[in-house]
Protein backbone atom coordinates (compact mmCIF):
# COMPACT_ATOMS: atom_id res chain seq x y z
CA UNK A 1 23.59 21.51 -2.55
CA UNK A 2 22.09 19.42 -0.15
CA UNK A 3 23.94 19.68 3.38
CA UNK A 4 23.42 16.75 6.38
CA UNK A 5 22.75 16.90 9.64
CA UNK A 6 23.13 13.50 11.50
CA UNK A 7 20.88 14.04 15.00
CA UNK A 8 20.97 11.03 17.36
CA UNK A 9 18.11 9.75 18.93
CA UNK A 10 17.32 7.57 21.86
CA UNK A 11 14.63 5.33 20.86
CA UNK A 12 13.21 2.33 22.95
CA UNK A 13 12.16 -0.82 20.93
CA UNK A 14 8.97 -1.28 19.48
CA UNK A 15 9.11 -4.96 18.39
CA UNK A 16 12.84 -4.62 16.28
CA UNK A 17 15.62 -2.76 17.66
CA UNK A 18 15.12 1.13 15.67
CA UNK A 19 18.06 3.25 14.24
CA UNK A 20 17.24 6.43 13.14
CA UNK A 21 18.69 8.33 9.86
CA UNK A 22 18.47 12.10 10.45
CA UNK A 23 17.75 15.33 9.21
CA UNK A 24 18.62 16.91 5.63
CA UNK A 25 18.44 20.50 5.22
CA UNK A 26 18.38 21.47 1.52
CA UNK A 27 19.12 24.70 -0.66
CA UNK A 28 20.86 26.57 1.66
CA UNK A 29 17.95 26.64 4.72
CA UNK A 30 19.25 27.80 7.30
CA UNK A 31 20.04 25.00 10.56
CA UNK A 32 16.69 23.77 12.58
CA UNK A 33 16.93 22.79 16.22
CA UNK A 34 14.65 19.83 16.99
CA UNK A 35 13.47 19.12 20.51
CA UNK A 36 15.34 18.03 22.86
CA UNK A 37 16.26 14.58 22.96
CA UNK A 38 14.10 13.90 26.23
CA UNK A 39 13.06 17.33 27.48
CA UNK A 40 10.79 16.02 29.89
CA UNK A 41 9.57 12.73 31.82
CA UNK A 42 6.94 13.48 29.30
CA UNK A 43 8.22 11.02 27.08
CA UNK A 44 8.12 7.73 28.89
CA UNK A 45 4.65 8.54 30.68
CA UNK A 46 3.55 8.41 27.27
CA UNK A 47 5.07 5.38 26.39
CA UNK A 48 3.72 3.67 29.96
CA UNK A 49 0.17 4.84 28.95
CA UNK A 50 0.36 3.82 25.34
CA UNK A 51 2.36 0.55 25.66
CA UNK A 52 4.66 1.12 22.99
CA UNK A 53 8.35 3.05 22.87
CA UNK A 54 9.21 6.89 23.70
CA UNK A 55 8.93 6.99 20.12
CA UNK A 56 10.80 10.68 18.92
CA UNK A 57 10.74 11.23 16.17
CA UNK A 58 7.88 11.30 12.55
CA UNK A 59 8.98 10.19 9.02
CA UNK A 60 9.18 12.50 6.63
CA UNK A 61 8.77 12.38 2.50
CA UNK A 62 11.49 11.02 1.18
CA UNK A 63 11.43 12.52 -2.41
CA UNK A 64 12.22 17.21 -2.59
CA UNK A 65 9.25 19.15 -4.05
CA UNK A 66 8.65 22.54 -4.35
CA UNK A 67 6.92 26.02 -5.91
CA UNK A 68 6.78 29.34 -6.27
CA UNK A 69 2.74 29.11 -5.32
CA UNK A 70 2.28 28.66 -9.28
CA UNK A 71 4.89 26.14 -10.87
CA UNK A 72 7.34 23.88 -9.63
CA UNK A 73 11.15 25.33 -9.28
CA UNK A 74 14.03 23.90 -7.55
CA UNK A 75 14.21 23.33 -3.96
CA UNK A 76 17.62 24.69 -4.03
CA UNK A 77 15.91 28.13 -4.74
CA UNK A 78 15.18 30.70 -2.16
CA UNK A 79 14.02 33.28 -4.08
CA UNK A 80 10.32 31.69 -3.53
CA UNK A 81 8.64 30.01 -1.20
CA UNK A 82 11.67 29.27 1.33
CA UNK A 83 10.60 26.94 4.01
CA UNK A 84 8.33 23.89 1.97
CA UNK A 85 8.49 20.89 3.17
CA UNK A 86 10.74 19.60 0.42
CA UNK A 87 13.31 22.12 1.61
CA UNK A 88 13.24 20.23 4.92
CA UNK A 89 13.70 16.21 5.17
CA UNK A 90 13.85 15.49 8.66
CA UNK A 91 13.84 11.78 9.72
CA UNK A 92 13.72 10.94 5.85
CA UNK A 93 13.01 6.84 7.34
CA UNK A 94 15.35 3.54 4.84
CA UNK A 95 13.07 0.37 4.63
CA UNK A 96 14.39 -3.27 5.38
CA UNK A 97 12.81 -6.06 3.73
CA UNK A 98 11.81 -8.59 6.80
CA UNK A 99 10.03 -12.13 6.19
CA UNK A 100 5.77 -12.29 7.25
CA UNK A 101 4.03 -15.25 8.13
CA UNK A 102 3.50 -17.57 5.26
CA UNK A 103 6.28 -17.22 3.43
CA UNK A 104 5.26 -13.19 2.44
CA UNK A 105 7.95 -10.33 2.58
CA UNK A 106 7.13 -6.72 4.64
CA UNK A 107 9.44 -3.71 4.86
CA UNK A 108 10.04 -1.70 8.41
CA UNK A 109 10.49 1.69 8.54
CA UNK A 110 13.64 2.54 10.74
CA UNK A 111 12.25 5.72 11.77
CA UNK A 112 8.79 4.31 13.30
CA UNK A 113 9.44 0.52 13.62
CA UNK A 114 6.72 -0.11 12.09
CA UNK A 115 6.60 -3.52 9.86
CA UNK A 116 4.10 -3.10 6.58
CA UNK A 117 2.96 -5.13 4.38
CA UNK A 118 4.86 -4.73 1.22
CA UNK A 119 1.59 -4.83 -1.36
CA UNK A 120 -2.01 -4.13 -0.63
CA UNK A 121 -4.89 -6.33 -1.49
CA UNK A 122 -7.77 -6.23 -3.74
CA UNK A 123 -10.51 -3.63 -2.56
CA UNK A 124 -12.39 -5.49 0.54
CA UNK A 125 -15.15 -3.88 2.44
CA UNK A 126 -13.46 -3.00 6.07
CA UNK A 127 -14.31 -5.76 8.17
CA UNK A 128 -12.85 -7.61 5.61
CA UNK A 129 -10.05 -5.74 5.64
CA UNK A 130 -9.74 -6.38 9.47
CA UNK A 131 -10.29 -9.83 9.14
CA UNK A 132 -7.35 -9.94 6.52
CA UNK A 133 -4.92 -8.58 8.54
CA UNK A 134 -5.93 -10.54 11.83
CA UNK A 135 -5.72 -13.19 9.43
CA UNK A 136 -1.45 -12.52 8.97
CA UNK A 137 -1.00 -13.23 12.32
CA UNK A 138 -0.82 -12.53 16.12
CA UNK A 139 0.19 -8.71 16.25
CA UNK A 140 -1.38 -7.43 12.81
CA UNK A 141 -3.99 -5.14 12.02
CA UNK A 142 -5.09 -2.26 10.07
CA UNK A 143 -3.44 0.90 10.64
CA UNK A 144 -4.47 3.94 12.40
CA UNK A 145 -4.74 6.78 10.29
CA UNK A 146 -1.35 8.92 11.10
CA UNK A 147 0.59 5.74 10.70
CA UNK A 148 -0.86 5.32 7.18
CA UNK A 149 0.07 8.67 6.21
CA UNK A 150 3.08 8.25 7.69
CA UNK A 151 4.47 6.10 4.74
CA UNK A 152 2.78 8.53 1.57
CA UNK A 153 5.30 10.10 -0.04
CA UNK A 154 3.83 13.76 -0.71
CA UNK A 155 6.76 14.53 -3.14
CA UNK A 156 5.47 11.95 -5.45
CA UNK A 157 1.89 11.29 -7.59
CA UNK A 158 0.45 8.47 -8.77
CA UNK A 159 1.55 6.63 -6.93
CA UNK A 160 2.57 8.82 -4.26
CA UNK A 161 4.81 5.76 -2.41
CA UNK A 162 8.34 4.92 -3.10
CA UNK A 163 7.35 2.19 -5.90
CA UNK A 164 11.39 0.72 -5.11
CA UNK A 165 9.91 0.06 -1.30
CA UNK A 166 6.46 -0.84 -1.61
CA UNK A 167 4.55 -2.48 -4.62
CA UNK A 168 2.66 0.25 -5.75
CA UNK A 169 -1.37 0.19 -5.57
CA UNK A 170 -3.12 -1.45 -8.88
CA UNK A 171 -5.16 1.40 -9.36
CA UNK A 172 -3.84 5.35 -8.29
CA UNK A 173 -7.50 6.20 -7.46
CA UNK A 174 -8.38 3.17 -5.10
CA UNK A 175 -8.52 4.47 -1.31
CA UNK A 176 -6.88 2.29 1.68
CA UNK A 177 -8.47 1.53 4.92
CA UNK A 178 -7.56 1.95 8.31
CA UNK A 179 -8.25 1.62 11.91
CA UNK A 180 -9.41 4.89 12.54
CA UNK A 181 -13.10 5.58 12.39
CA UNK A 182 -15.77 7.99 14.55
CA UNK A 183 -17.87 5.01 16.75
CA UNK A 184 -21.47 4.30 15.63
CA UNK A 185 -21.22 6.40 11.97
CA UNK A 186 -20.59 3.35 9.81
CA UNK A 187 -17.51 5.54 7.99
CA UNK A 188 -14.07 4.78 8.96
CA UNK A 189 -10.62 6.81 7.34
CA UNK A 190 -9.17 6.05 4.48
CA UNK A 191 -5.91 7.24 2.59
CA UNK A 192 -5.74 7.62 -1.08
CA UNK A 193 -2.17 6.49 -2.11
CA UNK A 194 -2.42 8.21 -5.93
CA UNK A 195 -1.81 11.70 -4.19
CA UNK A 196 -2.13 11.22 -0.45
CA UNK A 197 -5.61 12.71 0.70
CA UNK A 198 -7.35 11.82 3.97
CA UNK A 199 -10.86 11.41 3.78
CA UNK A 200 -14.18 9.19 5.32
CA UNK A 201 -15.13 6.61 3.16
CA UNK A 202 -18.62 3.79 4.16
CA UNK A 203 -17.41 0.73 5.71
CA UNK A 204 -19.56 -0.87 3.41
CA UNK A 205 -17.42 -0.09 0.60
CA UNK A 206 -14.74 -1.24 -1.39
CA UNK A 207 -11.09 -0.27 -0.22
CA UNK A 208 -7.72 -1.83 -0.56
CA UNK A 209 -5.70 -2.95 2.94
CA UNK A 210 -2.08 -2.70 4.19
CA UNK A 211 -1.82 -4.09 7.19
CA UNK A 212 1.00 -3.40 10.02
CA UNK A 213 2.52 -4.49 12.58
CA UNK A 214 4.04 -2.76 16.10
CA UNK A 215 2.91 0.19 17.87
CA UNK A 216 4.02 3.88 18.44
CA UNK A 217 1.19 5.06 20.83
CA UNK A 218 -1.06 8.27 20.34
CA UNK A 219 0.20 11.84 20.96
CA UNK A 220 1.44 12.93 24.26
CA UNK A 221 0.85 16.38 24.74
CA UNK A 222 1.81 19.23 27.42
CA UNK A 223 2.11 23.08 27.68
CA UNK A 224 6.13 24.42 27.41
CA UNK A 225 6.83 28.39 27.52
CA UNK A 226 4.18 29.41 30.36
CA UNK A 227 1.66 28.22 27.64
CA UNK A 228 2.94 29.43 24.57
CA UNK A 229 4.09 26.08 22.91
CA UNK A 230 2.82 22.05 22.97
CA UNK A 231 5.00 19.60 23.19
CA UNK A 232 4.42 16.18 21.45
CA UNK A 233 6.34 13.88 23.79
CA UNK A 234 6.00 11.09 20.51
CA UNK A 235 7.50 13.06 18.01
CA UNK A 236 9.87 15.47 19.96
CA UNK A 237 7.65 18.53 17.63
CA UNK A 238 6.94 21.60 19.37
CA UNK A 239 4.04 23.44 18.30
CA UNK A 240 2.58 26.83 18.18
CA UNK A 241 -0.35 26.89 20.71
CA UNK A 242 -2.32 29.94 19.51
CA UNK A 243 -2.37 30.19 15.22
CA UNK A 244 -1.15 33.00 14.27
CA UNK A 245 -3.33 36.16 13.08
CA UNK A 246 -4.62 36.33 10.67
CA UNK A 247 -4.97 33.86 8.18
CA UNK A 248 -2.75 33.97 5.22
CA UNK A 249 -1.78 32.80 2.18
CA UNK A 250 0.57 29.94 1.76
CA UNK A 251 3.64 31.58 0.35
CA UNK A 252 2.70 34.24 3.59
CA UNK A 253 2.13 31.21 5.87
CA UNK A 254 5.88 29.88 5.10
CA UNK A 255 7.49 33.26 5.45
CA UNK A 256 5.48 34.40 8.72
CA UNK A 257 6.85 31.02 10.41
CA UNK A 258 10.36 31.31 8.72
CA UNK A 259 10.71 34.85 10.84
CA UNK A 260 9.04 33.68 13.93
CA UNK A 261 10.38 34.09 17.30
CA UNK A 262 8.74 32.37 20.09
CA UNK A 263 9.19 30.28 23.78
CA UNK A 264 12.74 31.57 22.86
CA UNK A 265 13.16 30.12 19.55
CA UNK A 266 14.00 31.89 16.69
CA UNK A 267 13.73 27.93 14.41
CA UNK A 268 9.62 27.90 13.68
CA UNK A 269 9.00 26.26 10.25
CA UNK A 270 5.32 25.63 8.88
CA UNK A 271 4.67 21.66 9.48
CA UNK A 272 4.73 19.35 6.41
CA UNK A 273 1.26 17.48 5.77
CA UNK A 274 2.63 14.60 7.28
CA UNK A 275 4.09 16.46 10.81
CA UNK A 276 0.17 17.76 10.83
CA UNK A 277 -1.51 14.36 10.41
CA UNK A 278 1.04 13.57 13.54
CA UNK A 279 -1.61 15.09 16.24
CA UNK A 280 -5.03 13.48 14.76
CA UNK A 281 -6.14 11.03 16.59
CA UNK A 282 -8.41 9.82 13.96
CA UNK A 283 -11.42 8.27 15.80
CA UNK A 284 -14.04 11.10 14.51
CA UNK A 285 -14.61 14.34 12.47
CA UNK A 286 -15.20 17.52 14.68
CA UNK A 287 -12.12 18.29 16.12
CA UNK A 288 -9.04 17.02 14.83
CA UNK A 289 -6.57 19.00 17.12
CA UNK A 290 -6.97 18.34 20.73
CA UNK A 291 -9.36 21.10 22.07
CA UNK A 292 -7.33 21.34 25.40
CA UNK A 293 -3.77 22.19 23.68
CA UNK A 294 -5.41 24.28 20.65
CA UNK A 295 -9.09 25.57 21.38
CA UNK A 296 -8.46 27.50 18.20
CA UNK A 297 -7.84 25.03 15.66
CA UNK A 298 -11.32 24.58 13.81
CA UNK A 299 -10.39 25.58 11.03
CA UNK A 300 -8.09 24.84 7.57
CA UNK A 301 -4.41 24.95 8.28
CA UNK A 302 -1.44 25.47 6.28
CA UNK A 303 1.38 22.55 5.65
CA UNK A 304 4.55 23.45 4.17
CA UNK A 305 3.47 20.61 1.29
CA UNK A 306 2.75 21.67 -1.86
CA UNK A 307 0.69 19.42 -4.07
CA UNK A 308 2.76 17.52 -7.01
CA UNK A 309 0.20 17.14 -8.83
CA UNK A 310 -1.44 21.04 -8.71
CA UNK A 311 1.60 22.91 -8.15
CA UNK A 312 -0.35 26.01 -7.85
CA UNK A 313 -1.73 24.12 -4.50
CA UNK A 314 -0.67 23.03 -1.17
CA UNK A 315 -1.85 20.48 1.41
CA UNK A 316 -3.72 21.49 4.43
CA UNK A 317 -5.71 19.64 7.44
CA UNK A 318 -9.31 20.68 8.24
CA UNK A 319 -9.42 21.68 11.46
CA UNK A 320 -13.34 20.80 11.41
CA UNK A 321 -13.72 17.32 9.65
CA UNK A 322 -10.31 16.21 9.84
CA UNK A 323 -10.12 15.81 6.21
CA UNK A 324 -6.70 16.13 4.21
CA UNK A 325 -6.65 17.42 0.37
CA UNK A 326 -4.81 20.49 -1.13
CA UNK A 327 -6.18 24.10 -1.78
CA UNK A 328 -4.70 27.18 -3.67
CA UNK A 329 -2.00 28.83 -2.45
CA UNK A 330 -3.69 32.09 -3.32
CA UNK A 331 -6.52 31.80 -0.53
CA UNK A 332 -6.23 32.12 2.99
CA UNK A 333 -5.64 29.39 5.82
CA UNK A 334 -4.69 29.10 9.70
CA UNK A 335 -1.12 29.41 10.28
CA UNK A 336 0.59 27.51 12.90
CA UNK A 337 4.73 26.87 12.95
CA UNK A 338 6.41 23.95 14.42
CA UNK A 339 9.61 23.55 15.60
């Protein structure tokens, strides 16, 4: 049984007007309160800094996954595993088909704004990557790192992208580039689009573009709760400042946030892969997580995604090198909810 929640959002434009879908709770999960709808003047001193919309909200995976930590089972279950991130689709975004430059076709995302390319090209080293998408027209470019992930679908494999939305890659093992990359280190970050990783690939080499057009800005972050919570202004998330002790396993990790009560909220959730990838600013490895809002963050940590393709797995962010791939669900990560 899947049961709908319809949240309404105030969104500014980023270059179309943006409508927003909502938030599906499935198998019987119990209600989630998002964030307020502008808790704070937060929001648009983000957007003024950023120069782009009081973007709030994050796209989630489209297509339901989930395990019992060994095999996949129904995300109407509850006997395992309750709180993946299949059991959750919040801000699950619809694509529109919109005309590019030279007579070419691009899909937005309603959640984000974003207009993408509808098909990637053939692997390019990544200045020639950049010069393909400066090449589209005024406004184009490659895209940063979060806004690639932003469209994987992590309930899917090879391809892991909605095939009926976006022409799927040529090859499930090619890598994609984008903007993001540590200054001086010849590396920049590229998404694999067969599963959904995140990892540094040489400039030098061969990866495939999607470019993009608009902007949502960077994360805005500030202390809530005397301290105990971080708001992201962008997405309207609200985050656990201090990970929770100790590490645990995953199937742990979703119950310990699932029974959390904290800054007087009783609604914690561990963060999908994708809500994770929200806070990275991408530019470098060594700390992925801002050091101001969570000095404790160096090391692997938990997402409520399991891995389609190892369902004994789930996806995690390295707090260190910034990396994204999946682990067992038997060993031990950092554990911190969002709400």
């Amino acid at each position: 049984m899947i049961v709908q929640l319809r949240i309404a959002r105030s969104l500014g434009a980023v270059a179309w007007a943006l409508s927003l879908g909502g938030c599906e709770i499935v198998g019987g999960i119990e209600d989630r309160t998002l964030a307020p709808e502008d808790p704070t003047p937060m929001a648009a001193a983000c957007a003024a800094s950023a120069g782009a919309s009081s973007l709030v909200a994050w796209p989630d995976s489209k297509t339901s996954f989930c395990t019992n930590g060994d095999v996949p089972v129904s995300c109407d279950s509850t006997s395992h595993g309750s709180g993946q991130d299949g059991q959750y689709l919040v801000d699950v975004p619809t694509y529109e088909k919109m005309p590019l430059p030279g007579g070419a076709f691009g899909v937005r995302d309603d959640v984000t704004g974003l207009v993408w390319e509808k098909s990637g090209t053939n692997p390019l080293t990544w200045d020639e990557a950049q010069a393909h998408c400066l090449g589209l027209g005024e406004g184009f470019r490659l895209p940063t790192r979060a806004e690639l992930v932003s469209i994987v679908d992590y309930g899917l494999a090879e391809p892991a992208i909605g095939e009926d939305t976006f022409l799927a890659p040529t090859s499930t093992t090619d890598l994609y580039w984008t903007d993001s990359a540590p200054p001086d280190a010849g590396v920049a970050w590229a998404v694999s689009f067969g599963e959904g990783g995140v990892t540094l690939l040489d400039r030098g080499l061969g990866a495939r573009a999607r470019c993009v057009f608009g902007s949502i800005g960077a994360s805005c972050l500030s202390e809530q709760d005397k301290g105990q919570t971080v708001l992201d202004a962008r997405t309207g998330l609200v985050w656990q400042k201090a990970a929770s002790d100790p590490a645990a396993t995953w199937l742990d990790a979703l119950a310990h946030c699932e029974g959390l009560t904290l800054g007087g909220g009783d609604d914690w959730r561990l963060p999908s892969i994708k809500e994770l990838s929200s806070l990275v600013s991408g530019e470098g490895d060594g700390s992925p997580l801002s050091p101001e809002f969570f000095p404790d963050g160096q090391d692997r940590i938990w997402s409520s995604s399991p891995s389609v393709r190892s369902p004994d797995a789930a996806w995690y962010l390295d707090g260190v090198s910034g990396r994204v791939a999946h682990q067992s669900t038997a060993v031990t990560a950092q554990v911190r909810c969002v709400r």
